[in-house]
N, C-alpha and C. Protein backbone atom coordinates (compact mmCIF):
# COMPACT_ATOMS: atom_id res chain seq x y z
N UNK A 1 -10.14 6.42 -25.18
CA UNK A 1 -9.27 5.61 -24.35
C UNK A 1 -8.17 5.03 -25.24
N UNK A 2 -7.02 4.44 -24.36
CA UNK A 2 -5.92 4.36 -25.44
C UNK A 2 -5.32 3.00 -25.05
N UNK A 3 -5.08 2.24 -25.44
CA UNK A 3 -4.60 0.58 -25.39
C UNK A 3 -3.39 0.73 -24.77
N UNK A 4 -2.36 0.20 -23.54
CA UNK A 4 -1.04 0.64 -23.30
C UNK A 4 -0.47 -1.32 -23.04
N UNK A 5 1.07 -1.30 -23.24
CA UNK A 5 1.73 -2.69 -23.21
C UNK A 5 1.38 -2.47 -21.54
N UNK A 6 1.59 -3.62 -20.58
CA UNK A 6 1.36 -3.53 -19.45
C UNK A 6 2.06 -5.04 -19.33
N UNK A 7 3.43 -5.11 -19.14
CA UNK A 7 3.97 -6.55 -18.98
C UNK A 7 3.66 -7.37 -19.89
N UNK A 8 3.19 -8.70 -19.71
CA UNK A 8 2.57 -9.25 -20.73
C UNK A 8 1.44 -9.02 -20.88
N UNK A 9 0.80 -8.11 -20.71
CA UNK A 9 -0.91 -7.84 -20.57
C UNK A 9 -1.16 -6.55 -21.57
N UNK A 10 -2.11 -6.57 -21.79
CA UNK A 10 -2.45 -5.03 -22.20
C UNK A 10 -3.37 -3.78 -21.09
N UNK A 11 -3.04 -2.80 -20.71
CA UNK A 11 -3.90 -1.91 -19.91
C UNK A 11 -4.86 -1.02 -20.80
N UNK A 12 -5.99 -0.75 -20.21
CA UNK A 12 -6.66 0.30 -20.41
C UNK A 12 -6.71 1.86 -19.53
N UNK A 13 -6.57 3.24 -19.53
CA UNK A 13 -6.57 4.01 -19.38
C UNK A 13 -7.89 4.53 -19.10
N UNK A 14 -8.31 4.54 -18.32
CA UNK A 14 -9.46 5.37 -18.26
C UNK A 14 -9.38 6.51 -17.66
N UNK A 15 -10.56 7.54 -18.56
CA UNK A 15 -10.11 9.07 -18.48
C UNK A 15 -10.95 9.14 -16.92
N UNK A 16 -10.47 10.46 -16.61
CA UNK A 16 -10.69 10.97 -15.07
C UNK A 16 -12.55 11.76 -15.10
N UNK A 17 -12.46 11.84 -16.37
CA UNK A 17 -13.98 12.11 -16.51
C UNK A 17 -15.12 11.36 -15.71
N UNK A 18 -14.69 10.30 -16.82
CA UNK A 18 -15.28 8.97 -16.45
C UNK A 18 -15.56 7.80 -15.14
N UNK A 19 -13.55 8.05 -14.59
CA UNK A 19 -13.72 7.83 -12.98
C UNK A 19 -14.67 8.47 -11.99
N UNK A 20 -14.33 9.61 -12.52
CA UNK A 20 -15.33 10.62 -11.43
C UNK A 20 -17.31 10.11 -11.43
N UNK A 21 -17.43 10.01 -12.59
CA UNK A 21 -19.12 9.78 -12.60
C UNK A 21 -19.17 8.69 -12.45
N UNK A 22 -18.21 7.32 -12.42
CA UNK A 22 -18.42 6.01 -11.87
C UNK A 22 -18.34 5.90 -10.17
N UNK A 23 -17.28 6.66 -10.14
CA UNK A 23 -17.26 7.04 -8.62
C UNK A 23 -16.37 5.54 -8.18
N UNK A 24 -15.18 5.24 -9.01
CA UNK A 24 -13.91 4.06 -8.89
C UNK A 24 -13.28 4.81 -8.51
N UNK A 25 -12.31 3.94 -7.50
CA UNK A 25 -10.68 4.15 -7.23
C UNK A 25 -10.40 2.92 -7.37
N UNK A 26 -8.87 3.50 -7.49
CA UNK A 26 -7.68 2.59 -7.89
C UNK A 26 -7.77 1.65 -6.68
N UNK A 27 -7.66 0.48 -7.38
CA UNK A 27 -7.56 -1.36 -6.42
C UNK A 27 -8.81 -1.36 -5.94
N UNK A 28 -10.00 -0.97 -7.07
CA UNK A 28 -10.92 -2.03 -7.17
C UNK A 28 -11.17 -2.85 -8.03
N UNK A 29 -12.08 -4.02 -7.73
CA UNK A 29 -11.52 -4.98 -8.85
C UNK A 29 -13.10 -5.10 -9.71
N UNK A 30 -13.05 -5.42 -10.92
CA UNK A 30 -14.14 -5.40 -11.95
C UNK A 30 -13.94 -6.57 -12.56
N UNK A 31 -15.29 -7.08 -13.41
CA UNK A 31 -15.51 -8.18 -13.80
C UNK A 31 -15.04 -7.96 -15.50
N UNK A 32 -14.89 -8.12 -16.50
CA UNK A 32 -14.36 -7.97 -18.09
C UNK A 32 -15.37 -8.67 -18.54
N UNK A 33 -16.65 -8.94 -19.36
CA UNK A 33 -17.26 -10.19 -20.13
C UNK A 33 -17.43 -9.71 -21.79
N UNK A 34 -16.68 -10.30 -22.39
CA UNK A 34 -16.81 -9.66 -23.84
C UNK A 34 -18.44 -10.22 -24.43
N UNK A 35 -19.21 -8.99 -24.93
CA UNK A 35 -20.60 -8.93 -25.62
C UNK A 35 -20.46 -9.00 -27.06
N UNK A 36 -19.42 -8.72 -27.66
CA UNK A 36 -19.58 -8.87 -29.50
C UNK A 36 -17.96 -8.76 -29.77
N UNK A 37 -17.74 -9.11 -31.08
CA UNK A 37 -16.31 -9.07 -31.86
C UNK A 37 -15.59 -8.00 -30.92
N UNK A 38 -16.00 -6.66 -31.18
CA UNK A 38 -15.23 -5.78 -30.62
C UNK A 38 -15.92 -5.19 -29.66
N UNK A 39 -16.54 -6.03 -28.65
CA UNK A 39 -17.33 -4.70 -27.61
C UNK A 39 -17.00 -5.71 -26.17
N UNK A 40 -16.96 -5.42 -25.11
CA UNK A 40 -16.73 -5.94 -23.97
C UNK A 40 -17.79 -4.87 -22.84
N UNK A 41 -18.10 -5.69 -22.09
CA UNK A 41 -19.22 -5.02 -20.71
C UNK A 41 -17.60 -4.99 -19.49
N UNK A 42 -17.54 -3.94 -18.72
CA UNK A 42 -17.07 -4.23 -17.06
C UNK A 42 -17.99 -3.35 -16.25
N UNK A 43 -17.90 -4.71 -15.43
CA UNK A 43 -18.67 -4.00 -14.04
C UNK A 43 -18.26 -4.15 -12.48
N UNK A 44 -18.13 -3.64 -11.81
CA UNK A 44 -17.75 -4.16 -10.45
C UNK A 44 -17.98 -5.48 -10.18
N UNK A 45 -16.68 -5.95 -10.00
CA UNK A 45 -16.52 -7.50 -9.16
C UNK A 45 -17.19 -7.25 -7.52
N UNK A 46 -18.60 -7.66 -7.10
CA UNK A 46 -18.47 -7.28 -5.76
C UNK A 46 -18.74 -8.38 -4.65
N UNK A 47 -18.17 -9.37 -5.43
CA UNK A 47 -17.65 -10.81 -4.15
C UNK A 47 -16.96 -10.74 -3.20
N UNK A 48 -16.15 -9.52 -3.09
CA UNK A 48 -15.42 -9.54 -1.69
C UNK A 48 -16.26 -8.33 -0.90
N UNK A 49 -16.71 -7.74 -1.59
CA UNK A 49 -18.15 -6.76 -0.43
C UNK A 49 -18.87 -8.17 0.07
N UNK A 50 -19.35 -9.30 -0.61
CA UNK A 50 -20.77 -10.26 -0.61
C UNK A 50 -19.84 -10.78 0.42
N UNK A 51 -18.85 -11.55 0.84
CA UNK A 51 -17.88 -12.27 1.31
C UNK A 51 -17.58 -11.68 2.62
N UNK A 52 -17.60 -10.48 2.68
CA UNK A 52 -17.27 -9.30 4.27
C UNK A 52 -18.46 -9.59 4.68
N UNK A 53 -19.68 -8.99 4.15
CA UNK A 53 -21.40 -8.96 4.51
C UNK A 53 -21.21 -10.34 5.05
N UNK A 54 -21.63 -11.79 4.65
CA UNK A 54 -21.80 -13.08 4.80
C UNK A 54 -21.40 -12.98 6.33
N UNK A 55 -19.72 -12.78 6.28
CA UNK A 55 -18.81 -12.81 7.97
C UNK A 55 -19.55 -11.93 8.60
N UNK A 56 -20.23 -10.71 8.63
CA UNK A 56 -20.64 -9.78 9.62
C UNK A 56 -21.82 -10.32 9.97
N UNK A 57 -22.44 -11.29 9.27
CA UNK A 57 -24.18 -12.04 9.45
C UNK A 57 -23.46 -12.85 10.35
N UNK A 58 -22.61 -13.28 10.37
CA UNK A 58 -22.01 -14.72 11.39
C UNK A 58 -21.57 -14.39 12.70
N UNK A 59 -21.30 -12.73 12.76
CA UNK A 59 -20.65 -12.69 14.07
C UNK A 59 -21.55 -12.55 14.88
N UNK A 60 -20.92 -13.08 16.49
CA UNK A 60 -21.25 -13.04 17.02
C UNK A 60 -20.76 -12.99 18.60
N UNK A 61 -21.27 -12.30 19.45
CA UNK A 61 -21.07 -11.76 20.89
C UNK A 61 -20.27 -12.68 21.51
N UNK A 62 -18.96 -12.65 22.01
CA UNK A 62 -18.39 -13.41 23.20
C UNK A 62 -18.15 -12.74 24.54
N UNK A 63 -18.81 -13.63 25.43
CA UNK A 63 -19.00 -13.10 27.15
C UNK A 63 -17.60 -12.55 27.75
N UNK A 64 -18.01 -11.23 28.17
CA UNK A 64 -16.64 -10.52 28.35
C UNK A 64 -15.74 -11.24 29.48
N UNK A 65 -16.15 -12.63 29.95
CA UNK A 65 -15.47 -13.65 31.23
C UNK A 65 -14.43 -14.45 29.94
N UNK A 66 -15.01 -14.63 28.85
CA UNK A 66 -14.46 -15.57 28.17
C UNK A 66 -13.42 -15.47 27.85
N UNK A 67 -12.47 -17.13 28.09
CA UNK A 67 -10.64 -16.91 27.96
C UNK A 67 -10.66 -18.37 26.94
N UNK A 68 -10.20 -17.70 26.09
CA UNK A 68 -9.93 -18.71 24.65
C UNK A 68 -9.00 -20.05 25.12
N UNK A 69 -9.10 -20.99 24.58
CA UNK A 69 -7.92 -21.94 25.22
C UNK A 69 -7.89 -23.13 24.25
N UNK A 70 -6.96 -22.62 23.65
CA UNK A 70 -6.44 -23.69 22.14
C UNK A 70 -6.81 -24.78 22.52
N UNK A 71 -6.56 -25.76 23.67
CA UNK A 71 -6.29 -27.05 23.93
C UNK A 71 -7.86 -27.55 24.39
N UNK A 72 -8.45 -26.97 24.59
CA UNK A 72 -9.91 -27.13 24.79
C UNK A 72 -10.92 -27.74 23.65
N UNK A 73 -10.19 -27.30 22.43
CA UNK A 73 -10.20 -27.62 21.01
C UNK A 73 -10.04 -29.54 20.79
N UNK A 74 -8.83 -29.71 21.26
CA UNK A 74 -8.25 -30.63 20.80
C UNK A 74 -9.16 -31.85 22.41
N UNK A 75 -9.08 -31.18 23.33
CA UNK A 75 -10.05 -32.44 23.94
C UNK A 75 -11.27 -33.24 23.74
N UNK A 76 -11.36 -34.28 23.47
CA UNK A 76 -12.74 -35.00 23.10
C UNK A 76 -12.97 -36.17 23.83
């Protein structure tokens, strides 16, 4: 792998080898945690999978009569 300038950042390159047996695409997001002087772990960030799951446990059925009404909100 090869170090590249990336704005003010530095990028990493990863070979297509490697994509393939991780089984990544581009705009997913991974975690960085450096393990020694020169060694670093990444692994899938997967808080926004945990974050979708959570909302799909919450939904729930509205009666096909039902008519939403903002102001119904605000009465007390």
């Amino acid at each position: 792998m090869k170090f590249a300038k990336w704005g003010n950042s530095i990028a990493v390159r990863i070979p297509a080898e490697v994509v393939a047996k991780l089984g990544i695409s581009p705009n997913e997001e991974a975690q960085i945690k450096v393990t020694g002087k020169f060694s670093f772990e990444v692994t899938r960030d997967r808080r926004r999978e945990e974050a979708i799951e959570k909302m799909r446990k919450l939904r729930f059925v509205v009666p096909d009569d039902y008519v939403f009404n903002r102001n119904e909100i605000y009465d007390r």
